[in-house]
PDB file of N, CA and C in Angstrom:
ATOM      1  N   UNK A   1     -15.394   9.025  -1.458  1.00  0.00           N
ATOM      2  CA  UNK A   1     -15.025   8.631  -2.800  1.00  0.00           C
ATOM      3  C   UNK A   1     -15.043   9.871  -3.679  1.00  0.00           C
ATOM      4  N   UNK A   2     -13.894  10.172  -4.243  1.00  0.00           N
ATOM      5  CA  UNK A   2     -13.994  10.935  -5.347  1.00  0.00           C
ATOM      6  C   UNK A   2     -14.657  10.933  -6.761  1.00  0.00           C
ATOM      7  N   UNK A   3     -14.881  12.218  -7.214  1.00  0.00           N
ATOM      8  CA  UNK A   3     -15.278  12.079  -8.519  1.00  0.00           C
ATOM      9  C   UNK A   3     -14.709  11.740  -9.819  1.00  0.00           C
ATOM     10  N   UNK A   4     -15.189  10.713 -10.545  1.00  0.00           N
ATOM     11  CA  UNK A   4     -14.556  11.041 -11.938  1.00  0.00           C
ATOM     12  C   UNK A   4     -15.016  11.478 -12.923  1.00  0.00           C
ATOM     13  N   UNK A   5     -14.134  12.264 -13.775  1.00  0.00           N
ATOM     14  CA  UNK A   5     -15.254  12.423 -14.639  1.00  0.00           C
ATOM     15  C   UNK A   5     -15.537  11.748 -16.559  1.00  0.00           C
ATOM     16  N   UNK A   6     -14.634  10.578 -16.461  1.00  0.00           N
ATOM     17  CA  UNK A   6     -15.174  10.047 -17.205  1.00  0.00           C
ATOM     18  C   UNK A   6     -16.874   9.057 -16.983  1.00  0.00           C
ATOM     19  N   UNK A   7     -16.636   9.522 -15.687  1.00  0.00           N
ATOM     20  CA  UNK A   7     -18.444   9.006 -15.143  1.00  0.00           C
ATOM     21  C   UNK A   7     -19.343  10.052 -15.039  1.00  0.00           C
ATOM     22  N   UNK A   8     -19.421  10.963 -15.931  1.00  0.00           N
ATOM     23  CA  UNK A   8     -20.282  12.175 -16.036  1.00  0.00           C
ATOM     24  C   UNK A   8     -21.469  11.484 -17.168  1.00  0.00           C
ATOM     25  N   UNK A   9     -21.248  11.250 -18.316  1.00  0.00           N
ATOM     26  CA  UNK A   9     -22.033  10.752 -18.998  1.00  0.00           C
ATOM     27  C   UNK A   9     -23.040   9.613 -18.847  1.00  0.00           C
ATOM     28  N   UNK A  10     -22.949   8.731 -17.843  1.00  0.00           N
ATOM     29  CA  UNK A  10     -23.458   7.485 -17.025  1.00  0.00           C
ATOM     30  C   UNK A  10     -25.122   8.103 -16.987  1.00  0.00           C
ATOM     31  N   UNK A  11     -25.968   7.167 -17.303  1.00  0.00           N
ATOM     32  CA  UNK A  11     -26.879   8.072 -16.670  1.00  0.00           C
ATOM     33  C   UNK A  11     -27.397   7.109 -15.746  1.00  0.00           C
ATOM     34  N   UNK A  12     -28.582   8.421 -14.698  1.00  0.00           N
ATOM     35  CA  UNK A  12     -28.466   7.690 -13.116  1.00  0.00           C
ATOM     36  C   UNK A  12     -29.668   7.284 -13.470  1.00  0.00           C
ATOM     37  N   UNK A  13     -29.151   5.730 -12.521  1.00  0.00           N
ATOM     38  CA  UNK A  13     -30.468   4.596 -12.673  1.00  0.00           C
ATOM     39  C   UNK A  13     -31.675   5.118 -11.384  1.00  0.00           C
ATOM     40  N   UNK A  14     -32.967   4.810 -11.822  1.00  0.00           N
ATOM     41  CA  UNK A  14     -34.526   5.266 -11.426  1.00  0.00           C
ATOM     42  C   UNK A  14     -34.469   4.506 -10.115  1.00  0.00           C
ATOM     43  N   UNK A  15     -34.901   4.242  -9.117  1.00  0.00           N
ATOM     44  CA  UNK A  15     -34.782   3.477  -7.364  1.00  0.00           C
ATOM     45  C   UNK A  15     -35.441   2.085  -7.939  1.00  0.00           C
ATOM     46  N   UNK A  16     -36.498   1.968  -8.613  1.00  0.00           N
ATOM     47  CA  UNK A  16     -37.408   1.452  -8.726  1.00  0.00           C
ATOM     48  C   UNK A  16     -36.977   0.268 -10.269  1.00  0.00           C
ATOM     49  N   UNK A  17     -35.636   0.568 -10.532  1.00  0.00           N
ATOM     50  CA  UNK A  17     -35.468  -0.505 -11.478  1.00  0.00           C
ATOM     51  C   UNK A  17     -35.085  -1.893 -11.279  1.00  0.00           C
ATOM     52  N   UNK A  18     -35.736  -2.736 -12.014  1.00  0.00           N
ATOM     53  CA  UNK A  18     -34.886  -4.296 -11.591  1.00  0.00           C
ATOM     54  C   UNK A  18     -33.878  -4.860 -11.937  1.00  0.00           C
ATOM     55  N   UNK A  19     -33.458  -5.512 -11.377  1.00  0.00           N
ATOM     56  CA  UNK A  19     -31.724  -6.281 -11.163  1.00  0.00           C
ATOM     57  C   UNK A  19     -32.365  -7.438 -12.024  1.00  0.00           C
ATOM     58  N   UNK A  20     -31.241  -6.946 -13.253  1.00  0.00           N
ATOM     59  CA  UNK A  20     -31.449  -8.390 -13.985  1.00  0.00           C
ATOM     60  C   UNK A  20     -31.221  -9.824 -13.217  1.00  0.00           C
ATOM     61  N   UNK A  21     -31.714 -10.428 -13.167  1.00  0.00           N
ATOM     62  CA  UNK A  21     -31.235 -11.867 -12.432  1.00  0.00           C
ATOM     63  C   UNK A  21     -30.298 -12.767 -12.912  1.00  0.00           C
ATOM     64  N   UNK A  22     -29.849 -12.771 -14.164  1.00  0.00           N
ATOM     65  CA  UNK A  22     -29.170 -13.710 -14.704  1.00  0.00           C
ATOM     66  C   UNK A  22     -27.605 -12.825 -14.549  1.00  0.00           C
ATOM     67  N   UNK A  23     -27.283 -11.404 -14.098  1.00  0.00           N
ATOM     68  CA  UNK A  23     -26.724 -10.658 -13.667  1.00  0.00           C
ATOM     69  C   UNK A  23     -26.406 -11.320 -12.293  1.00  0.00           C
ATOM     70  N   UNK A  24     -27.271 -11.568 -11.414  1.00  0.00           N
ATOM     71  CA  UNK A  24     -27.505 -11.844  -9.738  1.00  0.00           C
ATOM     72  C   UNK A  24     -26.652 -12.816  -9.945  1.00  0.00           C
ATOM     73  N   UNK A  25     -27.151 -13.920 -10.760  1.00  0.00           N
ATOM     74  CA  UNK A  25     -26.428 -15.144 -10.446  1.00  0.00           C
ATOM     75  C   UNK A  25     -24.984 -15.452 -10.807  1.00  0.00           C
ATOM     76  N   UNK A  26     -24.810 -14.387 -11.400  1.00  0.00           N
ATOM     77  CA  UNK A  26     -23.037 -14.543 -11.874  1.00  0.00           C
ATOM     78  C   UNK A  26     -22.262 -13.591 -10.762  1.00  0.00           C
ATOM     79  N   UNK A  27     -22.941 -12.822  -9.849  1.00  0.00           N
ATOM     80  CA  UNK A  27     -21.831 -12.152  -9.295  1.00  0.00           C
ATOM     81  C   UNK A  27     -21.495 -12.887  -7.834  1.00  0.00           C
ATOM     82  N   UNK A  28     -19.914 -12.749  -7.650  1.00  0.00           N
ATOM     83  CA  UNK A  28     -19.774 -13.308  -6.844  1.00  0.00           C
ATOM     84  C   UNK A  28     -20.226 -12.859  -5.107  1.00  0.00           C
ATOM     85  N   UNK A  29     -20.698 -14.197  -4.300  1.00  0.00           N
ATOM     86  CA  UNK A  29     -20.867 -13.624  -3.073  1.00  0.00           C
ATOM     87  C   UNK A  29     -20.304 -12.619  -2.295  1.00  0.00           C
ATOM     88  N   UNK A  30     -19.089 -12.826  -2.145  1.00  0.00           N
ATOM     89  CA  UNK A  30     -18.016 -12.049  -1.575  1.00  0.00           C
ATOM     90  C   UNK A  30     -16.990 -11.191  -2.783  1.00  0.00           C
ATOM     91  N   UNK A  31     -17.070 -10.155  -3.497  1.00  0.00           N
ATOM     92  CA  UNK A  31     -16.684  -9.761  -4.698  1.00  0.00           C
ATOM     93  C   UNK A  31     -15.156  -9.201  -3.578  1.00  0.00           C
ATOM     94  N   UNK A  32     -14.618  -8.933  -2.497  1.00  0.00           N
ATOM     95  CA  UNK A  32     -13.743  -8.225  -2.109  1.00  0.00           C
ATOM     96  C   UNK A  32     -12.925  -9.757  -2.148  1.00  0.00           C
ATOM     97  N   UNK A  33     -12.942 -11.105  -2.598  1.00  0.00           N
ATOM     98  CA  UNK A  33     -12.532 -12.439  -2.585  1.00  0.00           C
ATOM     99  C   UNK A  33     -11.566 -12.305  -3.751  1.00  0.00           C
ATOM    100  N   UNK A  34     -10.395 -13.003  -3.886  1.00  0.00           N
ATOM    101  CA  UNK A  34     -10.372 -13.927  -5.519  1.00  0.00           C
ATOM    102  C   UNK A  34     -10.590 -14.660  -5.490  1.00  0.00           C
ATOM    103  N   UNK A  35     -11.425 -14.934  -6.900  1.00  0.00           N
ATOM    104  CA  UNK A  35     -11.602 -16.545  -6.941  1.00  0.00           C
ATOM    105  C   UNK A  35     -10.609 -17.411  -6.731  1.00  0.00           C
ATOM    106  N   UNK A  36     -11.533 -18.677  -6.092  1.00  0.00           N
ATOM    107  CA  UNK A  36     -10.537 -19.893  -5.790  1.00  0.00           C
ATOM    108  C   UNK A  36      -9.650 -20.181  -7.385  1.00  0.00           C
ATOM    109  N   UNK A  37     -10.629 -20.210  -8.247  1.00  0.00           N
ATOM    110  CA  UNK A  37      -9.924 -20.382  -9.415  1.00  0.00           C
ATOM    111  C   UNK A  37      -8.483 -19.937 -10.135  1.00  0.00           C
ATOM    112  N   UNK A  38      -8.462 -18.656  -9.015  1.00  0.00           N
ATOM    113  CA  UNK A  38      -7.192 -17.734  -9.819  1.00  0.00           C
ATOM    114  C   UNK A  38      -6.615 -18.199  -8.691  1.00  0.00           C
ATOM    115  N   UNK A  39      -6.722 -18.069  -7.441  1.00  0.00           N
ATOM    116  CA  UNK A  39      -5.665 -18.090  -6.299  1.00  0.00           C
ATOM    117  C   UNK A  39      -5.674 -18.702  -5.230  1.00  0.00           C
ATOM    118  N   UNK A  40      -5.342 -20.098  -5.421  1.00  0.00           N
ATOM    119  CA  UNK A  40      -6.266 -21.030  -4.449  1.00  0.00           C
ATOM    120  C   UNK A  40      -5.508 -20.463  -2.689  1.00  0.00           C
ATOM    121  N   UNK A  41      -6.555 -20.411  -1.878  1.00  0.00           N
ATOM    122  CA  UNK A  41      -6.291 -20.371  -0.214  1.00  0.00           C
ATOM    123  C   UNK A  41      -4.513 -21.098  -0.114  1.00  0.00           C
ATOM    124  N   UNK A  42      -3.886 -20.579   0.759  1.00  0.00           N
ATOM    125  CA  UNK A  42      -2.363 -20.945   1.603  1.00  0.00           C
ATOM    126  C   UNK A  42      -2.938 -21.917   2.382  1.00  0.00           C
ATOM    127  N   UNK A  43      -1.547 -22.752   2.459  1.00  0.00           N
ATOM    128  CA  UNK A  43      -2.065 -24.023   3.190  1.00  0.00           C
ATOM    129  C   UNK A  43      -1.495 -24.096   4.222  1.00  0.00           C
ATOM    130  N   UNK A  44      -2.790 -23.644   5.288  1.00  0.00           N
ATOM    131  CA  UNK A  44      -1.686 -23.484   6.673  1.00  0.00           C
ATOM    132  C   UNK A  44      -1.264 -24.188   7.739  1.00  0.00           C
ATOM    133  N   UNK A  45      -0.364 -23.597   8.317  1.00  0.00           N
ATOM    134  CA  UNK A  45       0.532 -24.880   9.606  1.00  0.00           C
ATOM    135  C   UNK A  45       1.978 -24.534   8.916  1.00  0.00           C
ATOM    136  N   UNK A  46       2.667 -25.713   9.385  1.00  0.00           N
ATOM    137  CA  UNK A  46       4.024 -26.052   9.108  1.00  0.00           C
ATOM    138  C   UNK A  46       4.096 -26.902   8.420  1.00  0.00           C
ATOM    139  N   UNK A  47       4.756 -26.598   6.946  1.00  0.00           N
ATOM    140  CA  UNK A  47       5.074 -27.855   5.919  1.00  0.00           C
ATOM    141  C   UNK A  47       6.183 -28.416   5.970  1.00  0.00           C
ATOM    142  N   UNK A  48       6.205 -29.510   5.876  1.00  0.00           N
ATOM    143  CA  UNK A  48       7.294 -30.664   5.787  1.00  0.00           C
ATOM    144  C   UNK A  48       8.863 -30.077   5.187  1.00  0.00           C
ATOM    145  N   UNK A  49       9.722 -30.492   5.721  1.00  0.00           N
ATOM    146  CA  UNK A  49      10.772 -30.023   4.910  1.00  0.00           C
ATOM    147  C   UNK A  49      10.977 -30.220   3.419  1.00  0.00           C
ATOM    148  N   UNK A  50      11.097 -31.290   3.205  1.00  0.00           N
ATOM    149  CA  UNK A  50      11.060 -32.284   1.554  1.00  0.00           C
ATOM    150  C   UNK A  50      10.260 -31.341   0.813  1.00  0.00           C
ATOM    151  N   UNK A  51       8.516 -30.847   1.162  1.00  0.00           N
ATOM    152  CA  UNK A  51       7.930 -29.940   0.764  1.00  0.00           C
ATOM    153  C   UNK A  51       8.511 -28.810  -0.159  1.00  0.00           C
ATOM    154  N   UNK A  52       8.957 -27.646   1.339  1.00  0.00           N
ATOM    155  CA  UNK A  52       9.803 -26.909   1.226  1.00  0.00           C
ATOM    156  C   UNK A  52      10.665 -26.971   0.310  1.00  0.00           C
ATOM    157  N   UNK A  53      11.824 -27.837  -0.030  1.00  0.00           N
ATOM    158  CA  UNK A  53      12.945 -27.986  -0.298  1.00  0.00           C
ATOM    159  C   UNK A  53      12.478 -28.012  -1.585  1.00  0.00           C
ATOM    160  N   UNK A  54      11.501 -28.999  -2.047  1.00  0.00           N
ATOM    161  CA  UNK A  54      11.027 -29.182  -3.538  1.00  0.00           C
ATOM    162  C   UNK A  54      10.402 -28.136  -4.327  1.00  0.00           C
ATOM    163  N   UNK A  55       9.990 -27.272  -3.412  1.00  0.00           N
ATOM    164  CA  UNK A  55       9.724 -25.650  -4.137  1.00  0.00           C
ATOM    165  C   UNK A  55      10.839 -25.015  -4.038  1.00  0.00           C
ATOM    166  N   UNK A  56      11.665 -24.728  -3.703  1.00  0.00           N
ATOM    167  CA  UNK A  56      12.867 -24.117  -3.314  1.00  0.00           C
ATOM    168  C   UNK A  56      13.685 -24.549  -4.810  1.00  0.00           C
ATOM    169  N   UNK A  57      13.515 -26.316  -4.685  1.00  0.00           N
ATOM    170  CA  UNK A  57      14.833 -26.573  -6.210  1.00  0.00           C
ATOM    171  C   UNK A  57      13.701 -26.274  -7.952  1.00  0.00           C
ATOM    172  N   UNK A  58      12.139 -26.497  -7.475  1.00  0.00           N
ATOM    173  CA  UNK A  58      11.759 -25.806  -8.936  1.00  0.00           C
ATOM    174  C   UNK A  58      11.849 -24.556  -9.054  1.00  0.00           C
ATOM    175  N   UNK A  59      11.496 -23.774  -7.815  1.00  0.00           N
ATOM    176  CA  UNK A  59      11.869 -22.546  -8.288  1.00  0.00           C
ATOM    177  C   UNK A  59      12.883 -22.184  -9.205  1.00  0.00           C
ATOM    178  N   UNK A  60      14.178 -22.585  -8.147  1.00  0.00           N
ATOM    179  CA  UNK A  60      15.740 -22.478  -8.361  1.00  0.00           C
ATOM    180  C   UNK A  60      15.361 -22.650 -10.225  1.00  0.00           C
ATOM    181  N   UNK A  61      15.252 -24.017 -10.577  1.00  0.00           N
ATOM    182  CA  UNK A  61      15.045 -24.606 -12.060  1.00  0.00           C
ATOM    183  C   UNK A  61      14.585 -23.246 -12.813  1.00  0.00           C
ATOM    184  N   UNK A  62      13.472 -22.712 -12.642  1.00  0.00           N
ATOM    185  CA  UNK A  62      12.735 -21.998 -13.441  1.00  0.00           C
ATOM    186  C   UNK A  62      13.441 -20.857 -13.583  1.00  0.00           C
ATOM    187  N   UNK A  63      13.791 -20.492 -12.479  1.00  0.00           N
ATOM    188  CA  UNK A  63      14.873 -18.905 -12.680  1.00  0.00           C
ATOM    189  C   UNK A  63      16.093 -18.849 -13.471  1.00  0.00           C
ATOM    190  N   UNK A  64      16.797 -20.371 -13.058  1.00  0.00           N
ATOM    191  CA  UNK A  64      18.058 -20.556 -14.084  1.00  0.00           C
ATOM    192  C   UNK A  64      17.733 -20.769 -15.346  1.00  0.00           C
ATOM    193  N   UNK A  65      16.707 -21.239 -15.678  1.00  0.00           N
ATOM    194  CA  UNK A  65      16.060 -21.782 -16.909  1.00  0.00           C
ATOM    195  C   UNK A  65      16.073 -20.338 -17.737  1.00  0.00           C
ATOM    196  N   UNK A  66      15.134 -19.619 -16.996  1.00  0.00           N
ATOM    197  CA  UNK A  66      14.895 -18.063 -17.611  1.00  0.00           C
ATOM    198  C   UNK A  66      16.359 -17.206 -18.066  1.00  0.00           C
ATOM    199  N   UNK A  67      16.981 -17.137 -17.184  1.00  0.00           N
ATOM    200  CA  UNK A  67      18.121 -16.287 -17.021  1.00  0.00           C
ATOM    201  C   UNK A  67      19.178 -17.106 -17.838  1.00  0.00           C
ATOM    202  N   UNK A  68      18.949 -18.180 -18.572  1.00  0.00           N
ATOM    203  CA  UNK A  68      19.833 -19.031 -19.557  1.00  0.00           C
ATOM    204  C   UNK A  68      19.259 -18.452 -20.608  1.00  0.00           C
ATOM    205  N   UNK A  69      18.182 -18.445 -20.941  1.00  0.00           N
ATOM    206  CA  UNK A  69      17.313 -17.700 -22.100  1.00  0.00           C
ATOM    207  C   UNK A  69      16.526 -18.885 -22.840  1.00  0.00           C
ATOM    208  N   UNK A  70      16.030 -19.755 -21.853  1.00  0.00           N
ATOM    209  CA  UNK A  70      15.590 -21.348 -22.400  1.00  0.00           C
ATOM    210  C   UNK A  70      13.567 -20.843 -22.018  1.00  0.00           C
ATOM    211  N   UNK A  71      13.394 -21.340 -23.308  1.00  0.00           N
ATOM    212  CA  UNK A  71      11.550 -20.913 -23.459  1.00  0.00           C
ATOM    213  C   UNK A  71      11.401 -22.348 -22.726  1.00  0.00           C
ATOM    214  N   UNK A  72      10.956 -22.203 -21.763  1.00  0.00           N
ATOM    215  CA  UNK A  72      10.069 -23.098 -21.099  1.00  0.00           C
ATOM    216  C   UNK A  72       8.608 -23.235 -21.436  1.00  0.00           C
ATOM    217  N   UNK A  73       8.292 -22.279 -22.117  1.00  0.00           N
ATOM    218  CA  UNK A  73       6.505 -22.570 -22.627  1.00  0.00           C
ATOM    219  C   UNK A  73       6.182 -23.543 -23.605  1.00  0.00           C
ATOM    220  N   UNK A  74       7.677 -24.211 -24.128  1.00  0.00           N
ATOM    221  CA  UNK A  74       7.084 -25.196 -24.997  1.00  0.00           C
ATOM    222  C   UNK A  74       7.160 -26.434 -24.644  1.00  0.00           C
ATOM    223  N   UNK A  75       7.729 -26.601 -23.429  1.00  0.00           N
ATOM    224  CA  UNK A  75       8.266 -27.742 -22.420  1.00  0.00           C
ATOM    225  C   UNK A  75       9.585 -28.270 -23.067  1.00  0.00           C
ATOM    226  N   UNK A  76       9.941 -29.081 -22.581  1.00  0.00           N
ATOM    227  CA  UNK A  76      11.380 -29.967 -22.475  1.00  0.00           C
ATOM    228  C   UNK A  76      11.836 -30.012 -23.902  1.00  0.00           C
ATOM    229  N   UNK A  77      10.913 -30.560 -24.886  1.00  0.00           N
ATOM    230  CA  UNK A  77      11.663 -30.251 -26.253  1.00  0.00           C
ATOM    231  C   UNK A  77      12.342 -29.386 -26.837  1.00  0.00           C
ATOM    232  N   UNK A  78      12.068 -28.324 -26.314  1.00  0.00           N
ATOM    233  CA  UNK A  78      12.715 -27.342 -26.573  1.00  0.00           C
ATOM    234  C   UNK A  78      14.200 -26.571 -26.074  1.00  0.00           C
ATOM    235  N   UNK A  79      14.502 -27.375 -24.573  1.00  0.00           N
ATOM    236  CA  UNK A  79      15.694 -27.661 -24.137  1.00  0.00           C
ATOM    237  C   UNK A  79      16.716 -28.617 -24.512  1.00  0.00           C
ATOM    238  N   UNK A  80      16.004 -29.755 -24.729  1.00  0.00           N
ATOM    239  CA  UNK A  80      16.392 -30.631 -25.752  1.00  0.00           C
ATOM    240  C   UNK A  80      16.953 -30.500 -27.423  1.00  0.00           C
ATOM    241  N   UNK A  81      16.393 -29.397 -27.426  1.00  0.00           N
ATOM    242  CA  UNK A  81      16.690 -29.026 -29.390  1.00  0.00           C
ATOM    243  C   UNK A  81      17.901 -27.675 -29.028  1.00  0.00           C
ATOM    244  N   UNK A  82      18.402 -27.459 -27.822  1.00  0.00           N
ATOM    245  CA  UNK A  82      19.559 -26.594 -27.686  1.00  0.00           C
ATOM    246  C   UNK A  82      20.693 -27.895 -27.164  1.00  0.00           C
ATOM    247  N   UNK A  83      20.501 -28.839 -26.908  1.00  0.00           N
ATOM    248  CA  UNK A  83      22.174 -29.724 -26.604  1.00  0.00           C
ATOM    249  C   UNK A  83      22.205 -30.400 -27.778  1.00  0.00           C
ATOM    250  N   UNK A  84      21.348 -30.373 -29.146  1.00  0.00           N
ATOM    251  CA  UNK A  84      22.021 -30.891 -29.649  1.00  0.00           C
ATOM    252  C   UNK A  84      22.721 -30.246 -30.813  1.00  0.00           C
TER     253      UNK A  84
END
């Protein structure tokens, strides 16, 4: 590992200091993980076609949506307030 040196100023901790605990309990077991929260596990095997196909046509939706120049962040009303 290289040096940096905006880590020059750091100062070095004593062998003998304690690990806050309320620190302990927030870090995650496996920190080289993402959380499930951000990126839930692939679901593996072979998925159904219909599956497939139904990600395939929202995708499709969302890209044409974008590339029309339609804000999808406010949901449907807002597609709605361009046909009329």
């Amino acid at each position: 590992m290289s040096h940096r040196a905006e880590y020059d100023d750091v100062p070095a901790v004593p062998r003998d200091a304690e690990l806050d605990p309320h620190w302990a309990a927030l870090a995650p077991s496996r920190p080289d993980l993402v959380p499930q929260s951000y990126l839930p596990a692939a679901m593996p095997g072979e998925q159904p076609t219909w599956r497939k196909a139904s990600a395939v046509v929202l995708i499709a939706m969302f890209v044409t949506a974008t590339t029309g120049g339609v804000c999808l962040t406010y949901g449907p009303g807002e597609l709605f307030a361009l046909l009329r």
